[in-house]
Protein backbone atom coordinates (compact mmCIF):
# COMPACT_ATOMS: atom_id res chain seq x y z
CA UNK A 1 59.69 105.79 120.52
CA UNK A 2 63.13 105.15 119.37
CA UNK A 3 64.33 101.48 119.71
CA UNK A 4 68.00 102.38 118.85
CA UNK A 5 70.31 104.72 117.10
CA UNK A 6 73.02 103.74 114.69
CA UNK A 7 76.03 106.51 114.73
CA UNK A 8 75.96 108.17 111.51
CA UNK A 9 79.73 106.27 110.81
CA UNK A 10 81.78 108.16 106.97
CA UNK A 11 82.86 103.81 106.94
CA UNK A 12 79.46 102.16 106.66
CA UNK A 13 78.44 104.63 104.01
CA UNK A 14 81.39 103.80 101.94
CA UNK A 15 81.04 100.32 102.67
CA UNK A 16 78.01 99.80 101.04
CA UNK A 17 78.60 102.06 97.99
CA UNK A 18 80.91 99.45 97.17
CA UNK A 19 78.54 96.41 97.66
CA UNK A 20 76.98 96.05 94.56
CA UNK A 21 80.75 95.12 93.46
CA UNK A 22 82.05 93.19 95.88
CA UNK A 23 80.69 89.95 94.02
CA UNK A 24 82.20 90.65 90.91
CA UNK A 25 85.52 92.21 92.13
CA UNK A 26 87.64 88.93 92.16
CA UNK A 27 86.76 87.73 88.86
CA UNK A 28 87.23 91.39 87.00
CA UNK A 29 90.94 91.43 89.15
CA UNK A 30 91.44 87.61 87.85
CA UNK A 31 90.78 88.99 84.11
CA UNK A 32 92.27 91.73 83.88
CA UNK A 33 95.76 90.15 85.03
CA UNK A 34 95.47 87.48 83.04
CA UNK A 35 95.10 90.33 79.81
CA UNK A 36 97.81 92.62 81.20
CA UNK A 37 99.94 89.28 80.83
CA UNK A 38 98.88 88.86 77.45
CA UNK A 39 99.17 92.23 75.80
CA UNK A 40 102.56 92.89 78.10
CA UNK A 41 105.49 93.17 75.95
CA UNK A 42 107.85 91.46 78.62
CA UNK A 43 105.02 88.88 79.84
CA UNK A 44 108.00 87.39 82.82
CA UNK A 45 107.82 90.90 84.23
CA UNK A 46 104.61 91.01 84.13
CA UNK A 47 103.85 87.45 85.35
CA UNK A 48 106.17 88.18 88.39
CA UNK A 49 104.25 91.60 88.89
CA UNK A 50 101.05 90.35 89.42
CA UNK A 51 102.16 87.64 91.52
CA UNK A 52 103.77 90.18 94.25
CA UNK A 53 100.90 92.14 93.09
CA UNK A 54 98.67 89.03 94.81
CA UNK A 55 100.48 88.37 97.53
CA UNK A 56 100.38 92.47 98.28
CA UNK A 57 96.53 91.76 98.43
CA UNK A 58 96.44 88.81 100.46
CA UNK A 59 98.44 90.40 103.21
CA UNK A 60 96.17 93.71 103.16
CA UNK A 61 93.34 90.90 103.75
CA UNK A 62 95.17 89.08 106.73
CA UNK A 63 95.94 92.75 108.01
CA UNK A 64 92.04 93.75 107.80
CA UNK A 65 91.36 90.19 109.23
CA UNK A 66 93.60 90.42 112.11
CA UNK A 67 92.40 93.98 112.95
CA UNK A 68 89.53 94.44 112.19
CA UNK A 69 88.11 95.31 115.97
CA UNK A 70 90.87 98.47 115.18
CA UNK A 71 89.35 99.38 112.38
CA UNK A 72 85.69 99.51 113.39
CA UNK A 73 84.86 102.58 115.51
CA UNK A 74 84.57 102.25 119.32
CA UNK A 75 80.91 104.00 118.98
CA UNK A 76 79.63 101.52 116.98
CA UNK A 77 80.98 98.79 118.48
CA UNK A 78 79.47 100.20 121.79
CA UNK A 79 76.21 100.68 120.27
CA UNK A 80 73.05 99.15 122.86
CA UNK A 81 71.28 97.69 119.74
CA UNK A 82 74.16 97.20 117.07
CA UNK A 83 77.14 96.70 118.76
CA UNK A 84 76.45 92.71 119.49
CA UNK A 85 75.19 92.81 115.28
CA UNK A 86 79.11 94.28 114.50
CA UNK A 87 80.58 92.11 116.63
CA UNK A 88 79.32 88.96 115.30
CA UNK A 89 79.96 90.63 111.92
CA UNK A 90 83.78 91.17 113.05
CA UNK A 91 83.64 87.33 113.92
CA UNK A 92 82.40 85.65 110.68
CA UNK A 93 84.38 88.03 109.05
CA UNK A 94 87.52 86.91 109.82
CA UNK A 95 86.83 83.28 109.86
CA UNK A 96 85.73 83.38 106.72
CA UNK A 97 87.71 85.93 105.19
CA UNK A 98 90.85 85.22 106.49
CA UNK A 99 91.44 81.80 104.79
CA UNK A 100 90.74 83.70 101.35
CA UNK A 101 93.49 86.23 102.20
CA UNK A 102 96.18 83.01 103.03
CA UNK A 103 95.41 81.38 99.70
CA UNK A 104 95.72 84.79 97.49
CA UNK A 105 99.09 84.82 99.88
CA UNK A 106 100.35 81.14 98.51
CA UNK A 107 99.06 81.88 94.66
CA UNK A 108 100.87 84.83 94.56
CA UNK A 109 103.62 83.34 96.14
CA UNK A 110 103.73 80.72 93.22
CA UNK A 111 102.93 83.23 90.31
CA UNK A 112 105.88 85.51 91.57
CA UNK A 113 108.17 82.14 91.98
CA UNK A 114 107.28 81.14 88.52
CA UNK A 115 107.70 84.55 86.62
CA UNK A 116 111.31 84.76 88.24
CA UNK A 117 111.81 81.62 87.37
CA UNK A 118 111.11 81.96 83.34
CA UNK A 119 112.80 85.74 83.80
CA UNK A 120 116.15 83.51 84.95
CA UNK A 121 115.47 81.23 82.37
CA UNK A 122 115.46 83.12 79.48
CA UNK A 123 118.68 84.63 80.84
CA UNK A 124 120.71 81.74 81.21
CA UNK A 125 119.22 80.74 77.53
């Protein structure tokens, strides 16, 4: 007796071979900016780089947020036993992952600000 099939999807298998990183991702990004602006020979540049860098993320994560019903496939979504489990998943999703994406957005927005800022500085010095 089969209670329901899920469509063999190429997305949910690569979704979860990423899972066991998705907890650590933001921290290891966080790090390894903050050394790429420490060993950088022109640390401005590189300041300004990872804040467009940032703000290059957040909008990818408003973009995923905003369509993510898109970007799930129609025979999932359609599914008899999982399509009401993806669609709450679509929900939470981007209520909770969209205010992430519009802070990265405003840090990046200041990190950018302030490496142009010291790059004009030390040009007018």
């Amino acid at each position: 007796m089969t209670l329901a099939s899920i469509p063999d999807v190429p997305l949910l298998h690569r979704a979860t071979v990423l899972d066991p990183w998705a907890h650590r991702a933001g921290p290891i990004a966080l790090g390894l900016a903050v050394l790429a602006v420490l060993v950088a020979g022109h640390r401005r540049l590189m300041l300004t780089l990872a804040g467009i860098g940032t703000v290059l993320a957040g909008l990818a994560t408003w973009a995923a947020t905003t369509r993510i019903e898109g970007l799930v496939p129609d025979a999932v979504d359609q599914a008899v036993f999982l399509g009401p489990i993806v669609q709450a998943f679509e929900r939470r999703f981007a209520a909770e992952v969209m205010p992430q994406g519009v802070i990265m957005l405003g840090a990046g927005a200041l990190v950018a600000a302030a490496g142009l800022v010291l790059i004009e500085a030390r040009r007018s010095s």
